[in-house]
Protein backbone atom coordinates (compact mmCIF):
# COMPACT_ATOMS: atom_id res chain seq x y z
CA UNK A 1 133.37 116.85 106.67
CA UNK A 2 131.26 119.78 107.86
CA UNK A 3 128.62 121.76 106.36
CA UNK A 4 128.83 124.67 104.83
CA UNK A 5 127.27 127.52 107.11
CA UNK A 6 126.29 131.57 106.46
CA UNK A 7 127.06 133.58 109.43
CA UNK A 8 123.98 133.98 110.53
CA UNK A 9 122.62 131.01 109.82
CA UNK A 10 118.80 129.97 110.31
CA UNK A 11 118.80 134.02 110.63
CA UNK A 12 117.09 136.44 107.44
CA UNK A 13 117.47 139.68 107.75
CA UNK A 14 114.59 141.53 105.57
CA UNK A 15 117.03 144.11 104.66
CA UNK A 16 119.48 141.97 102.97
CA UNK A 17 119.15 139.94 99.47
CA UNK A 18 120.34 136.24 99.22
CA UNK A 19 121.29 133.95 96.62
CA UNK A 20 118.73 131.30 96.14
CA UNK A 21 120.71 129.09 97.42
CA UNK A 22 122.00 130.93 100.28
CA UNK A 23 118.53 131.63 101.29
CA UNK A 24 117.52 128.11 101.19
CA UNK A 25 120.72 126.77 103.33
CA UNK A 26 120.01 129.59 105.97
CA UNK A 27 116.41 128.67 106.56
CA UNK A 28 117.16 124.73 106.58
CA UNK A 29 115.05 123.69 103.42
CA UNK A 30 116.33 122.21 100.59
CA UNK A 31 115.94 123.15 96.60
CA UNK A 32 113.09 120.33 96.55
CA UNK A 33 111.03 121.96 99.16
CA UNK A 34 110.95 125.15 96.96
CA UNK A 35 109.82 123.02 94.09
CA UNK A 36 106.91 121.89 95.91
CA UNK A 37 105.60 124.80 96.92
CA UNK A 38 106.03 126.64 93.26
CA UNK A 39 103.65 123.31 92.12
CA UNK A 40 101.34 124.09 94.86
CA UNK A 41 100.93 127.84 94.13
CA UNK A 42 103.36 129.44 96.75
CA UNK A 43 106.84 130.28 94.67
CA UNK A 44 109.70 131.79 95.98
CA UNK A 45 109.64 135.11 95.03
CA UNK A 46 113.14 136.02 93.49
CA UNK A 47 114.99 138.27 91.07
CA UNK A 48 117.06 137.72 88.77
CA UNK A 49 120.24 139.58 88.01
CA UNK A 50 122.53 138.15 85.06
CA UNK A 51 121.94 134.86 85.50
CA UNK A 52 121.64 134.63 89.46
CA UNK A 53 118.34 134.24 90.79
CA UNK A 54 118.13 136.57 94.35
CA UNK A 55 115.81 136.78 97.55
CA UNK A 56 115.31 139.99 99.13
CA UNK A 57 115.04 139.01 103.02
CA UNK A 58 111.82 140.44 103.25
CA UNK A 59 110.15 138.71 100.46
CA UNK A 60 111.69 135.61 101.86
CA UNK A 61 110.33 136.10 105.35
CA UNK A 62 106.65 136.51 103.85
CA UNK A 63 106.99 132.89 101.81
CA UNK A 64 107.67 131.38 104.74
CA UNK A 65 105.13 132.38 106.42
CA UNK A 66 102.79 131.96 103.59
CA UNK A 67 104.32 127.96 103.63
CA UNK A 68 102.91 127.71 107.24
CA UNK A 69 99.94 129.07 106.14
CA UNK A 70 98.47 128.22 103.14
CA UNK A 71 94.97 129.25 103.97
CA UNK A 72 97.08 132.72 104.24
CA UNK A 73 97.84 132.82 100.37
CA UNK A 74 94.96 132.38 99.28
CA UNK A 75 93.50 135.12 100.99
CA UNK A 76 96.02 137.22 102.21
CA UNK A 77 95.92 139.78 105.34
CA UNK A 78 95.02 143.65 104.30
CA UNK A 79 97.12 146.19 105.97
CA UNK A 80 95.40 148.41 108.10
């Protein structure tokens, strides 16, 4: 039995908007990850349309990196 797999998968492309779950399989982490970083302060910062919570790339791409840096949301960067 093989996994399921997106086409670009482990890729985000911060023009596109995922499914939660879409976004989740393509980056490798699992629903319980998410969960654990909504307790710690850090949710995933989606949209919901109906029913169906959604991921814009680019506000996908900055929770990760906010994940491997939590020092990072606390005090994030100013643009220039």
């Amino acid at each position: 039995m093989s996994r399921r797999s997106t086409p670009a998968d482990g890729f985000i492309d911060p023009a596109r908007i995922y499914t939660r779950a879409a976004f989740l399989r393509a980056i490798g982490l699992g629903s319980n990850t998410a969960r654990e970083a909504r307790r710690k302060g850090i949710p995933l910062p989606m949209r919901t349309v109906g029913r169906q919570p959604l991921v814009l790339g680019s506000d996908g791409i900055a929770w990760l990196l906010r994940l491997s840096d939590p020092a990072e949301a606390d005090h994030p960067a100013e643009a220039p």
